[in-house]
N, C-alpha and C. Protein backbone atom coordinates (compact mmCIF):
# COMPACT_ATOMS: atom_id res chain seq x y z
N UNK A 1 50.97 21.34 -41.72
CA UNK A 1 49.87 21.56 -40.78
C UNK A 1 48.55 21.49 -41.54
N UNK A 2 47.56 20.83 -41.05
CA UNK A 2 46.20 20.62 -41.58
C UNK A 2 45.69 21.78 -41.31
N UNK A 3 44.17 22.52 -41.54
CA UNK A 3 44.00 23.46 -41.47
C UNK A 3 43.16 23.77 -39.60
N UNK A 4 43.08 24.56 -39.15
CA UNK A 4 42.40 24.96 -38.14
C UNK A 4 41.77 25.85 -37.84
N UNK A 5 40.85 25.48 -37.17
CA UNK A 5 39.86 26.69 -36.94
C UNK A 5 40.06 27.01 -35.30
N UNK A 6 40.17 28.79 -35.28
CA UNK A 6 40.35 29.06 -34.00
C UNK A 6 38.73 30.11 -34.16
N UNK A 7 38.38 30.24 -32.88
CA UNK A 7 37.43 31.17 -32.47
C UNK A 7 37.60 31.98 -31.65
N UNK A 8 37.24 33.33 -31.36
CA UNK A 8 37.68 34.70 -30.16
C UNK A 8 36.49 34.76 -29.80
N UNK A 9 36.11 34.54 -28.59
CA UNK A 9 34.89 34.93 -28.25
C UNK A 9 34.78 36.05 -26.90
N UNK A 10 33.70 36.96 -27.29
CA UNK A 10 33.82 37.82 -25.71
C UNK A 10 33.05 38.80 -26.07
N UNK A 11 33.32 39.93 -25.21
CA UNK A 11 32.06 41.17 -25.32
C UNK A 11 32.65 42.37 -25.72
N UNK A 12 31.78 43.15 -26.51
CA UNK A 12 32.29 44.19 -26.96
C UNK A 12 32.90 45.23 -26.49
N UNK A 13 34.45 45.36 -27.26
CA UNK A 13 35.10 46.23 -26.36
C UNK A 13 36.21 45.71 -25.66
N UNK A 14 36.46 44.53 -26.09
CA UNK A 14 37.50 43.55 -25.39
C UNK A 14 38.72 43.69 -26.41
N UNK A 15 38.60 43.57 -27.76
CA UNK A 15 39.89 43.90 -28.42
C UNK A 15 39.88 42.24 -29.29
N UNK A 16 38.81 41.74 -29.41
CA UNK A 16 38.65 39.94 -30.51
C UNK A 16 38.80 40.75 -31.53
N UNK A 17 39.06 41.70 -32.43
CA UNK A 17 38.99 42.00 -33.47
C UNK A 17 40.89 42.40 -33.65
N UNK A 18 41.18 43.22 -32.57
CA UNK A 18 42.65 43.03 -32.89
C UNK A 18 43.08 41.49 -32.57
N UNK A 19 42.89 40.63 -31.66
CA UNK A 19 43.46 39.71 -31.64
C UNK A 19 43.10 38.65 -33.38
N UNK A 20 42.11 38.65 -33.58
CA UNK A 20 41.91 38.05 -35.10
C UNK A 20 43.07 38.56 -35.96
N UNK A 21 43.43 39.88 -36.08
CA UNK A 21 44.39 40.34 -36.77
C UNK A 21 45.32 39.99 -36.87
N UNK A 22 45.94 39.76 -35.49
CA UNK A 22 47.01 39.25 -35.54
C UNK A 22 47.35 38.15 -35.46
N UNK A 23 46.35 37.19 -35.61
CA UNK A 23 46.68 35.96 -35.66
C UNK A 23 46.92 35.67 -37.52
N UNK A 24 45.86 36.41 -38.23
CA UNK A 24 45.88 36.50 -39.49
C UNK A 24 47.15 36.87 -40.25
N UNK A 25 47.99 38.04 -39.71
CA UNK A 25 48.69 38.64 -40.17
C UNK A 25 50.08 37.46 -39.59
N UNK A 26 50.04 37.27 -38.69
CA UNK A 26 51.10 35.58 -38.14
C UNK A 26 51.04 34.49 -39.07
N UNK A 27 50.12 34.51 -39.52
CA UNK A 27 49.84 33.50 -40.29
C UNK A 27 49.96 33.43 -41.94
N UNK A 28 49.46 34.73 -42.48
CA UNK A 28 50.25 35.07 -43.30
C UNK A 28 51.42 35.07 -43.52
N UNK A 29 51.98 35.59 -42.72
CA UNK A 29 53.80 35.81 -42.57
C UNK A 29 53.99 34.17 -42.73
N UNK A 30 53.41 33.24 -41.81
CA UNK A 30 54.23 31.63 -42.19
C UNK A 30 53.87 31.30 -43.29
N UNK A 31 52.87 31.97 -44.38
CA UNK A 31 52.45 31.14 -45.56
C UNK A 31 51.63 30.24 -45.72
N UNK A 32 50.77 30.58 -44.54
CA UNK A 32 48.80 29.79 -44.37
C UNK A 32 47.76 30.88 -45.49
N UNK A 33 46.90 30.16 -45.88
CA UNK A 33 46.20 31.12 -46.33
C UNK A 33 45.05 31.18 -44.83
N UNK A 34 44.54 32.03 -44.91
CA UNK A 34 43.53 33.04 -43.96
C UNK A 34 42.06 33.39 -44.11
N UNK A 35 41.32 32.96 -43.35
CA UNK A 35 39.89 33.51 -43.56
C UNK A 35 39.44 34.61 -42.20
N UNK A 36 39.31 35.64 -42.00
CA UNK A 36 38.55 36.21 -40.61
C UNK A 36 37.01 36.70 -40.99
N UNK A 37 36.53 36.04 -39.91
CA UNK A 37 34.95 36.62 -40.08
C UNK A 37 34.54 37.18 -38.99
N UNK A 38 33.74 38.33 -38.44
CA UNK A 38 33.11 39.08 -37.24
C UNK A 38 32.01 38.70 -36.95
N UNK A 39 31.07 38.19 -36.19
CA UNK A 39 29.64 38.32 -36.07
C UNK A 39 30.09 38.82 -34.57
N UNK A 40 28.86 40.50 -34.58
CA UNK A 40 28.38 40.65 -33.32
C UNK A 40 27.08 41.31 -32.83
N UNK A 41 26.79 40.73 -31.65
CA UNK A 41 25.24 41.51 -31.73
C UNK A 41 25.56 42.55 -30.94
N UNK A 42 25.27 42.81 -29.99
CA UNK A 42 24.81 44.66 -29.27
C UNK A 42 26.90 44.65 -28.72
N UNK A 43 27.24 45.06 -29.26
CA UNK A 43 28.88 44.39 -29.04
C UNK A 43 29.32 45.94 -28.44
N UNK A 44 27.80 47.33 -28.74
CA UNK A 44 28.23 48.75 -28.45
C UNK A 44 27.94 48.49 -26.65
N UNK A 45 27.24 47.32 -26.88
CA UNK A 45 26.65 47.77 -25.50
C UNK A 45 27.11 46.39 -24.52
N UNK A 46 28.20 46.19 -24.78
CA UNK A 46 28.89 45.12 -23.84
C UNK A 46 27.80 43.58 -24.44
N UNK A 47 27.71 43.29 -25.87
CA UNK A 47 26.62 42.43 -25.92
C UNK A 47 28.05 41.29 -26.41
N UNK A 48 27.88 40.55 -26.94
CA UNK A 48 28.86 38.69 -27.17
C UNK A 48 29.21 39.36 -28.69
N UNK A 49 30.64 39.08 -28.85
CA UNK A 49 31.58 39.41 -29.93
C UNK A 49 32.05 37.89 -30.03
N UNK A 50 31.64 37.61 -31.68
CA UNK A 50 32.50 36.14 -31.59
C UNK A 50 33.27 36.54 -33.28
N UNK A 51 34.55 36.11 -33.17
CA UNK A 51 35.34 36.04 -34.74
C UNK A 51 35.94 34.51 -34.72
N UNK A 52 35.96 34.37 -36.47
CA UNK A 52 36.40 33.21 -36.87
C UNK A 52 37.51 33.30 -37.49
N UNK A 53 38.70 32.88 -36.88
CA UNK A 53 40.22 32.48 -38.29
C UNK A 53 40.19 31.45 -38.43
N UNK A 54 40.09 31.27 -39.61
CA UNK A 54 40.65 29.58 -40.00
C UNK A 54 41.86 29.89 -41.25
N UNK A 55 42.62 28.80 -40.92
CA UNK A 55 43.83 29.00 -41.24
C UNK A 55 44.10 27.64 -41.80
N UNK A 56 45.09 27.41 -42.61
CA UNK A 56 45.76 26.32 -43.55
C UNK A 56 46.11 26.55 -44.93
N UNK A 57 45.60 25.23 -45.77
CA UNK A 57 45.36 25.25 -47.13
C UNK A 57 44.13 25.33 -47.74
N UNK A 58 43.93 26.43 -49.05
CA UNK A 58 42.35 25.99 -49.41
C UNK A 58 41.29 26.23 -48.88
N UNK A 59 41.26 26.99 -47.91
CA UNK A 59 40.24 27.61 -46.88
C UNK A 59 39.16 28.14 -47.43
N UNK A 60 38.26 27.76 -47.73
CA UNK A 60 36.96 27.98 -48.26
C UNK A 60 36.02 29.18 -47.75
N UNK A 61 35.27 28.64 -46.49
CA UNK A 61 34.02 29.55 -45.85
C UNK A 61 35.38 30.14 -44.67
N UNK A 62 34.77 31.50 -44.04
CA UNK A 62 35.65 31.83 -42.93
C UNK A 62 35.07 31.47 -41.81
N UNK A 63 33.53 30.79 -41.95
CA UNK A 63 33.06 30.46 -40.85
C UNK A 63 33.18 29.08 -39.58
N UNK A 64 32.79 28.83 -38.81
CA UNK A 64 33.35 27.69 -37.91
C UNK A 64 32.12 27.19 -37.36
N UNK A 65 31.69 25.79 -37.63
CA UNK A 65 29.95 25.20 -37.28
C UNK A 65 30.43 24.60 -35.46
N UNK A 66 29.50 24.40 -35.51
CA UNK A 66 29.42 23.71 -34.11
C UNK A 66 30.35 22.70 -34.04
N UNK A 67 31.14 21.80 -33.16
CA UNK A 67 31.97 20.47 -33.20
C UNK A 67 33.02 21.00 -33.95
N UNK A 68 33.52 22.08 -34.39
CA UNK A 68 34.59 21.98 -35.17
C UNK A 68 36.09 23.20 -35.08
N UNK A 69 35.45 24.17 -34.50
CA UNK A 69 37.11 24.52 -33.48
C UNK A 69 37.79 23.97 -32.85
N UNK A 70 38.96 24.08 -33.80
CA UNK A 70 40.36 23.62 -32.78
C UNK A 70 40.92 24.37 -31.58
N UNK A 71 40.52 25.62 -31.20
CA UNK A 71 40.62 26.48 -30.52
C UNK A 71 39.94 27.41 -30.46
N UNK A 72 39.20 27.97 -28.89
CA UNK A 72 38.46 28.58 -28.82
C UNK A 72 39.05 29.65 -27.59
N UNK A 73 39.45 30.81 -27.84
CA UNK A 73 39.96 31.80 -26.83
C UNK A 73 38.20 32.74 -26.38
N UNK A 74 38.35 32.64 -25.12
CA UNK A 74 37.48 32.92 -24.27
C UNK A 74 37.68 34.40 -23.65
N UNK A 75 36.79 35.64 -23.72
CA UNK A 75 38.01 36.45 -23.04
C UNK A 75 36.92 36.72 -21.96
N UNK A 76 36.16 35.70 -21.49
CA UNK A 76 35.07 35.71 -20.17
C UNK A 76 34.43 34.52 -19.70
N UNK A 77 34.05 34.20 -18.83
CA UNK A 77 33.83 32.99 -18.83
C UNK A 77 32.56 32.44 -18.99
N UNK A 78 31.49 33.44 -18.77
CA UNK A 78 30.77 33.04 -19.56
C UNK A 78 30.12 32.79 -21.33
N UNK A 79 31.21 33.88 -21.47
CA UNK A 79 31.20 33.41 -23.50
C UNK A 79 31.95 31.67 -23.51
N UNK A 80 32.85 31.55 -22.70
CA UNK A 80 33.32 30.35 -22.77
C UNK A 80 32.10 29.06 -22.07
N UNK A 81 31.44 29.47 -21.72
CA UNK A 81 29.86 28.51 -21.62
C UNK A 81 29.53 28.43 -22.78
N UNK A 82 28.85 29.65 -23.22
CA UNK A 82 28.11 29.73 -24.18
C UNK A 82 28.75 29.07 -25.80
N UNK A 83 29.98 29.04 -25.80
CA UNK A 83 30.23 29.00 -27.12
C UNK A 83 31.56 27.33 -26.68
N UNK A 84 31.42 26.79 -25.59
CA UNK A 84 31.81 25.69 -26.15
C UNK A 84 31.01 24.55 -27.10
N UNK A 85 30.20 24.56 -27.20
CA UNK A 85 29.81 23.13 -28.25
C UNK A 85 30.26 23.86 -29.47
N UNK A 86 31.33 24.67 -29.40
CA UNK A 86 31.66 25.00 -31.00
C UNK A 86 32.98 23.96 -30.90
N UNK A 87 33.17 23.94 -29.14
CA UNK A 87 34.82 23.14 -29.41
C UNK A 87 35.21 21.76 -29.84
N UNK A 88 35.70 21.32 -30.74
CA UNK A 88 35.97 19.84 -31.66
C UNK A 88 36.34 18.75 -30.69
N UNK A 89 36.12 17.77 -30.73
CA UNK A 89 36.46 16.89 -29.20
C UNK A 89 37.81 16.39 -29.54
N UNK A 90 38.50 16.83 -28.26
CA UNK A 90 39.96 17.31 -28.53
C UNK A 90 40.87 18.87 -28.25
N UNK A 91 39.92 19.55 -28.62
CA UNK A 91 40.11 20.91 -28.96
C UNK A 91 40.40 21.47 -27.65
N UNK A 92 41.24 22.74 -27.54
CA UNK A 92 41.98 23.26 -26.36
C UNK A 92 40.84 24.53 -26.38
N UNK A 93 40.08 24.94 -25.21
CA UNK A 93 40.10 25.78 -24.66
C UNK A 93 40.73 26.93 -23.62
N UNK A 94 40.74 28.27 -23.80
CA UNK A 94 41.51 29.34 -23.50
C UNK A 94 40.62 29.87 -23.09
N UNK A 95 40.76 30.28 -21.12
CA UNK A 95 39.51 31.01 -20.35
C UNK A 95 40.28 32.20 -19.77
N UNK A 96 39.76 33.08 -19.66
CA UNK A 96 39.79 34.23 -18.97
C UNK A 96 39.23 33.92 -18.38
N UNK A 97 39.48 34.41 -16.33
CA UNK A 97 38.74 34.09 -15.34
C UNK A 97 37.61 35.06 -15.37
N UNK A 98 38.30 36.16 -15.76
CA UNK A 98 37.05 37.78 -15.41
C UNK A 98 35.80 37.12 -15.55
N UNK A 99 34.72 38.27 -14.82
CA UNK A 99 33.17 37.87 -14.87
C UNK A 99 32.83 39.16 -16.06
N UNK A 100 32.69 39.37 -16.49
CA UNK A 100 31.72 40.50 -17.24
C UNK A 100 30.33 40.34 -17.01
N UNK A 101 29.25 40.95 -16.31
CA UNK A 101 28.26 40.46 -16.02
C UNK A 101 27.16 41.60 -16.94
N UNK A 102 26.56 40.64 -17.80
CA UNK A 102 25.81 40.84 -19.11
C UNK A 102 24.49 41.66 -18.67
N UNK A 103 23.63 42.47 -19.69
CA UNK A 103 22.67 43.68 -19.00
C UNK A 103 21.55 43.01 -18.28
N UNK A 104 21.03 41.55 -18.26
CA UNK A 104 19.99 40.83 -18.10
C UNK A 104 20.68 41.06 -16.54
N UNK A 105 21.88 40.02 -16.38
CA UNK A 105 22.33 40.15 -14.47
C UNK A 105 22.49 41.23 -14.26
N UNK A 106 23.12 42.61 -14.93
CA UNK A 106 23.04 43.62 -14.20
C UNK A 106 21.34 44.08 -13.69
N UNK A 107 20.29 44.57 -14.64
CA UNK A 107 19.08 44.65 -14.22
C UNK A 107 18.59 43.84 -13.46
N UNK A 108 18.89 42.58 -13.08
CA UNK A 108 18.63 41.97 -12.33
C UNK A 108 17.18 40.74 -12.62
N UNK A 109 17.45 41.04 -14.37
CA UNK A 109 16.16 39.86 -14.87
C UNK A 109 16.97 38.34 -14.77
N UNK A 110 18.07 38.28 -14.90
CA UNK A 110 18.93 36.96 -14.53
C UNK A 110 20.06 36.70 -13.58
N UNK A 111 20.17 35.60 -13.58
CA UNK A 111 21.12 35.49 -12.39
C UNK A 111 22.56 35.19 -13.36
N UNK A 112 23.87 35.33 -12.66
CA UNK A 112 24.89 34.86 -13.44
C UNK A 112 25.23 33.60 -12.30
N UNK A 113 25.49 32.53 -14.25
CA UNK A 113 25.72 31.19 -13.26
C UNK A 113 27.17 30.83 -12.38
N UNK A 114 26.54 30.14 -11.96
CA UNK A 114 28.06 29.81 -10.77
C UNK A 114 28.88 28.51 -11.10
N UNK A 115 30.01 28.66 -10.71
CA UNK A 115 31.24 27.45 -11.27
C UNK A 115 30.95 27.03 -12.70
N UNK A 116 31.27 28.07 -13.46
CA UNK A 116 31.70 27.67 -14.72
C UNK A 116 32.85 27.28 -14.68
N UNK A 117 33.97 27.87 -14.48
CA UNK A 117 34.99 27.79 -14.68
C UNK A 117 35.09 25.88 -13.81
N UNK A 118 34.84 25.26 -12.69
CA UNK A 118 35.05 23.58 -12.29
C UNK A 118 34.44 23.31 -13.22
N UNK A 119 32.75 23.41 -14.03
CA UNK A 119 32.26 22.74 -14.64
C UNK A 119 32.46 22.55 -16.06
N UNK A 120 33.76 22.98 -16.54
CA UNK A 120 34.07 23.35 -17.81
C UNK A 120 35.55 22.48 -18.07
N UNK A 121 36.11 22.74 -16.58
CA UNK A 121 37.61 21.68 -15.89
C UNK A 121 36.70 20.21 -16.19
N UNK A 122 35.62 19.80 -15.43
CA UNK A 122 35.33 18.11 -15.16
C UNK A 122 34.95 18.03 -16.80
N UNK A 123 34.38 19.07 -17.21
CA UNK A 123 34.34 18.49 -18.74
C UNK A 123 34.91 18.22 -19.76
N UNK A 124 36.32 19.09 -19.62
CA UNK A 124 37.58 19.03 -20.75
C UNK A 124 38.21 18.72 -19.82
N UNK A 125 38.63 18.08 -18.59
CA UNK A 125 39.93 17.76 -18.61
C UNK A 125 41.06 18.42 -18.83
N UNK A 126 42.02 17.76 -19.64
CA UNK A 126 43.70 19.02 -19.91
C UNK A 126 43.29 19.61 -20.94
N UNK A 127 42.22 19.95 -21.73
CA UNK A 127 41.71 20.48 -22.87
C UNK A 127 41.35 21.56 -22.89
N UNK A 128 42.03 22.36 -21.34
CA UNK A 128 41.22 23.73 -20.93
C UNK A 128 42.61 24.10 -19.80
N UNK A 129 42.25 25.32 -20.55
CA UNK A 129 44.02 26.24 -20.06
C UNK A 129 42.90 27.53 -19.23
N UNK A 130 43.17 28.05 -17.68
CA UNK A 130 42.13 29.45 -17.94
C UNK A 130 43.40 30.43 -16.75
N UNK A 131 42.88 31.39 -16.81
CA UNK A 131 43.77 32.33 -15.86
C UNK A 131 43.04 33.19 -16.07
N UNK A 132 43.81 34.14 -15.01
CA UNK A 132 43.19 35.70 -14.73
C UNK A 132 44.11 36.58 -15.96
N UNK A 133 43.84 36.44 -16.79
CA UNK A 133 44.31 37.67 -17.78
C UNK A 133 44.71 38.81 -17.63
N UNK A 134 42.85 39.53 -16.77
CA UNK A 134 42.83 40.73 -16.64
C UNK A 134 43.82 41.11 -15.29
N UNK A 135 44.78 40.23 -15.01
CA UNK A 135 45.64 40.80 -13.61
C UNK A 135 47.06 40.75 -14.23
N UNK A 136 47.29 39.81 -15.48
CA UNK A 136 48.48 39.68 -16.39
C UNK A 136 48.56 40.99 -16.86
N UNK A 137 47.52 41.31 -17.55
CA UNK A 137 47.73 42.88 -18.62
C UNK A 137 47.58 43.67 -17.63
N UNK A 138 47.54 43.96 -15.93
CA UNK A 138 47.43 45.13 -15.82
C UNK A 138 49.08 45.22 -15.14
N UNK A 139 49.39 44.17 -14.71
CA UNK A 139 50.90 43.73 -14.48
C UNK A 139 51.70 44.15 -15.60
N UNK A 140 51.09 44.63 -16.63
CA UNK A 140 51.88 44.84 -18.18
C UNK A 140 51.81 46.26 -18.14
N UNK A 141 50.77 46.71 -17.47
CA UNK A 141 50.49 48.17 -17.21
C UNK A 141 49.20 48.40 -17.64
N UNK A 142 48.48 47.50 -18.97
CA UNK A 142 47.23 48.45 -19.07
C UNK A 142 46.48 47.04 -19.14
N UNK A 143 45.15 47.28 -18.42
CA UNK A 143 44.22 46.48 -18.51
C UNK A 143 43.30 45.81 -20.08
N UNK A 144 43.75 46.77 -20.92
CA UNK A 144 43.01 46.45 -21.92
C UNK A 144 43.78 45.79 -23.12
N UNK A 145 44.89 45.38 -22.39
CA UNK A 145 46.07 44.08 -23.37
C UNK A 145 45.50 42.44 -22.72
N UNK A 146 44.11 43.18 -22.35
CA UNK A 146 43.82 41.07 -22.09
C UNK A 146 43.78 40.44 -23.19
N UNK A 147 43.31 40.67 -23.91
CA UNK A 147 43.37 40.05 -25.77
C UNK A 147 44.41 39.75 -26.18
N UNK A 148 45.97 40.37 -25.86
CA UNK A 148 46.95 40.21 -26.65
C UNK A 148 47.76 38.90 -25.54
N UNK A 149 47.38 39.32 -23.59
CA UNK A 149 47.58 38.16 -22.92
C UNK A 149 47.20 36.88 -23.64
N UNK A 150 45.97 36.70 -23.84
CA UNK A 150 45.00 35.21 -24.22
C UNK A 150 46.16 34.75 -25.11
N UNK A 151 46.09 35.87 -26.50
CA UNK A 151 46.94 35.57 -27.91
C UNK A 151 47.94 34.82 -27.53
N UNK A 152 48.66 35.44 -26.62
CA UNK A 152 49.90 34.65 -26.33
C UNK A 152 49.84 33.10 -26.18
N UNK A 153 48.76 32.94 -24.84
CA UNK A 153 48.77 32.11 -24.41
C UNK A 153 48.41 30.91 -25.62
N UNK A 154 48.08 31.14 -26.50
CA UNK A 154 47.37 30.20 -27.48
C UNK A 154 48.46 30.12 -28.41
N UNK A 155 50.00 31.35 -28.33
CA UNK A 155 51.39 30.88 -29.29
C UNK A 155 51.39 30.12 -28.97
N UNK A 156 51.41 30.02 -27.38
CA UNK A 156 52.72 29.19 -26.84
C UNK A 156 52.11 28.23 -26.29
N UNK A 157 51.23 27.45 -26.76
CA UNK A 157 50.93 26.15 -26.55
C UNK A 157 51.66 25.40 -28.01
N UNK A 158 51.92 26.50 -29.20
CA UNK A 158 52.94 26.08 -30.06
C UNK A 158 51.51 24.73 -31.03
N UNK A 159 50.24 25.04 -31.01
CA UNK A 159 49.74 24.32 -31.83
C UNK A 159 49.52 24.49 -33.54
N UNK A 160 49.86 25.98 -33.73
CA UNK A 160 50.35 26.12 -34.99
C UNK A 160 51.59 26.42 -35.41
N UNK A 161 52.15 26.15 -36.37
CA UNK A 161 53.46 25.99 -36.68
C UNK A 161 53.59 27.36 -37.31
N UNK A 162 53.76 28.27 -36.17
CA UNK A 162 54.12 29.37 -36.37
C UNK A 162 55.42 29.91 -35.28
N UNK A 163 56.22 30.54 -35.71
CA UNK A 163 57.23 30.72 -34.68
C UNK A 163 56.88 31.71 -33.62
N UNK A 164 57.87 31.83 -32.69
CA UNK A 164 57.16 33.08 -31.64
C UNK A 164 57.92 34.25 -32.50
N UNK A 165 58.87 34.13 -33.19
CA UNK A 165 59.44 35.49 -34.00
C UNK A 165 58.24 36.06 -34.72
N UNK A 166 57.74 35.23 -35.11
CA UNK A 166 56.42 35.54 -36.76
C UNK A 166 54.91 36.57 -35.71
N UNK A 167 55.02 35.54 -34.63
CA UNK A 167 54.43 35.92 -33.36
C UNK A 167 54.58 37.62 -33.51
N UNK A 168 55.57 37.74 -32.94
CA UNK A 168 55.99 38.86 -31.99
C UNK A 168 56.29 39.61 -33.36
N UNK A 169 56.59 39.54 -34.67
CA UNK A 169 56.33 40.41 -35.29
C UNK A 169 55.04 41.09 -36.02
N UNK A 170 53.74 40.21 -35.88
CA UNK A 170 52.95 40.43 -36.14
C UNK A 170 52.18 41.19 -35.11
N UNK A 171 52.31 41.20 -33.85
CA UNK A 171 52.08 41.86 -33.28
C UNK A 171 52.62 43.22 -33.21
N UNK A 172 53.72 43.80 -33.51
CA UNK A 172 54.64 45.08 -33.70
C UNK A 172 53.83 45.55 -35.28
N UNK A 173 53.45 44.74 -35.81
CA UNK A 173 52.76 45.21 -37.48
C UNK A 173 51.51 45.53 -37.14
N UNK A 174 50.45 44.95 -36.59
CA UNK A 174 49.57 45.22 -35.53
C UNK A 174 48.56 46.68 -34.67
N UNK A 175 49.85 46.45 -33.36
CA UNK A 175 49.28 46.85 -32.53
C UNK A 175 49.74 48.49 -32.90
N UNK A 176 48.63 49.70 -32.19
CA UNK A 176 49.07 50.73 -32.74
C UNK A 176 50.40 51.13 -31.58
N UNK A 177 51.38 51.52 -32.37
CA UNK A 177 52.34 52.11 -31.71
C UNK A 177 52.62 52.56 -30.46
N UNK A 178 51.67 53.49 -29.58
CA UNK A 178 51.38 54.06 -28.77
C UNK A 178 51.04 52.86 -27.55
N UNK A 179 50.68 52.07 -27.99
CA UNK A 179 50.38 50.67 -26.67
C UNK A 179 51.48 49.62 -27.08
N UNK A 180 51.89 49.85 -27.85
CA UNK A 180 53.27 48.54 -28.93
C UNK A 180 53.51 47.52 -27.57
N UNK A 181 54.74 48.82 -26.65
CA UNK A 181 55.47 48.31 -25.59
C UNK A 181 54.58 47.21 -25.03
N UNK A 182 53.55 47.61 -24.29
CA UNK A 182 52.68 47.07 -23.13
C UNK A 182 52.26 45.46 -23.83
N UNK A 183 52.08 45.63 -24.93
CA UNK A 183 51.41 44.63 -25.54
C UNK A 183 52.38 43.46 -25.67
N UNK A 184 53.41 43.86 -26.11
CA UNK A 184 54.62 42.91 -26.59
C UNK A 184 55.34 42.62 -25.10
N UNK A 185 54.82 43.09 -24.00
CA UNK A 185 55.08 42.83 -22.82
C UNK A 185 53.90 41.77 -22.46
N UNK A 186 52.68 41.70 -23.11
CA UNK A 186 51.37 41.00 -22.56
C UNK A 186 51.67 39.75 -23.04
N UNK A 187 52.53 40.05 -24.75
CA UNK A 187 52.30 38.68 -25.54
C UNK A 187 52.86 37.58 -25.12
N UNK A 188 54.10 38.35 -24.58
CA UNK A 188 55.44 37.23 -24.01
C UNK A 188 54.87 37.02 -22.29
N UNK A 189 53.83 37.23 -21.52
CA UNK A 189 53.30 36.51 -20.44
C UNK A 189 52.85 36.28 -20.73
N UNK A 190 51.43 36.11 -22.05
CA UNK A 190 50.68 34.92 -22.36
C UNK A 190 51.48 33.53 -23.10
N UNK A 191 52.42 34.16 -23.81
CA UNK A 191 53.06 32.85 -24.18
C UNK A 191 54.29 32.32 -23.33
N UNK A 192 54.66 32.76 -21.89
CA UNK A 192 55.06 32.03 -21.06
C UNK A 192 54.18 31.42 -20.24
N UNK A 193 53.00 31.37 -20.56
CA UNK A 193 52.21 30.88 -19.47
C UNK A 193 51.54 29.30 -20.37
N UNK A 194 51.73 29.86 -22.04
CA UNK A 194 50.95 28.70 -22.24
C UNK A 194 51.89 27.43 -22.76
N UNK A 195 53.03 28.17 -22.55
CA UNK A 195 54.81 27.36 -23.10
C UNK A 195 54.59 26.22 -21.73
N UNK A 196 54.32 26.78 -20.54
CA UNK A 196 54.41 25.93 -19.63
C UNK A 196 54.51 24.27 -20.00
């Protein structure tokens, strides 16, 4: 496998920092080397959380420029506006339907835009996977396994040569104990959804 760059993008409080983990720690286990990087701005106050894994051989910077993610997990749809021209042409996007509506639309200094989610379809084509997450993880029992839903969904498109065992154990190494169940219940409906 050549190397790849995935991106987590979303708002603070969503759980991109466990999902980085465990993609890292998956990846480790197959014998990739690993880079994770965090940038976030007001992330206390529901502001845009974005992390970088890049994964392969030789992995240099942990960072990911514009045009050059191979994967970009979305856990809103408007971070998935905002942060596609990071996606490589080619590259699979992963949407969460949820709205999270940012402090500008709540105060009411902006509007939140409309049909992202068609205008993101006519632009990628099959290059864009999206669902309601947040109705998967609460079907799992807790709403706040949307992160480990997405994760899945991005195994089991099966674009890194990682197994779903390496998967599903990295997640049990992971997640804290106390949510284990729910999660390893989230992982295996995101990665039946993206096995499709």
């Amino acid at each position: 496998m050549q190397n790849l760059n995935i991106m987590i993008v979303g708002v603070g409080g969503q759980g991109t920092l466990l999902a980085s983990r465990i993609i890292g720690s998956a990846a480790l286990k197959a014998g990739f080397e690993v880079k994770v990087s965090e940038v976030h701005g007001m992330s206390q106050r529901g502001g845009s959380v974005e992390t970088y894994v890049r994964l392969g051989k030789n992995i240099a910077s942990p960072l990911v420029d514009k045009g050059q993610a191979d994967i970009i997990i979305c856990f809103e749809q408007l971070e998935a506006l905002r942060f596609m021209p990071y996606l490589k042409k080619g590259g699979t996007l992963i949407v969460n339907e949820q709205i999270i509506y940012p402090m500008p639309v709540v105060t009411g200094v902006e509007k939140y835009p409309e049909g992202i989610i068609e205008s993101l379809k006519e632009k990628l084509a099959n290059n864009i996977i999206t669902l309601d997450a947040a109705a998967v993880a609460s079907e799992c029992g807790d709403i706040r396994s949307v992160n480990v839903v997405l994760l899945g969904v991005m195994a089991g498109l099966e674009l890194l040569a990682i197994s779903r065992e390496t998967w599903e154990e990295a997640v049990k190494e992971v997640v804290p104990v106390k949510a284990l169940l729910i999660n390893q219940k989230a992982f295996i409906k995101g990665f039946e959804r993206g096995n499709m």
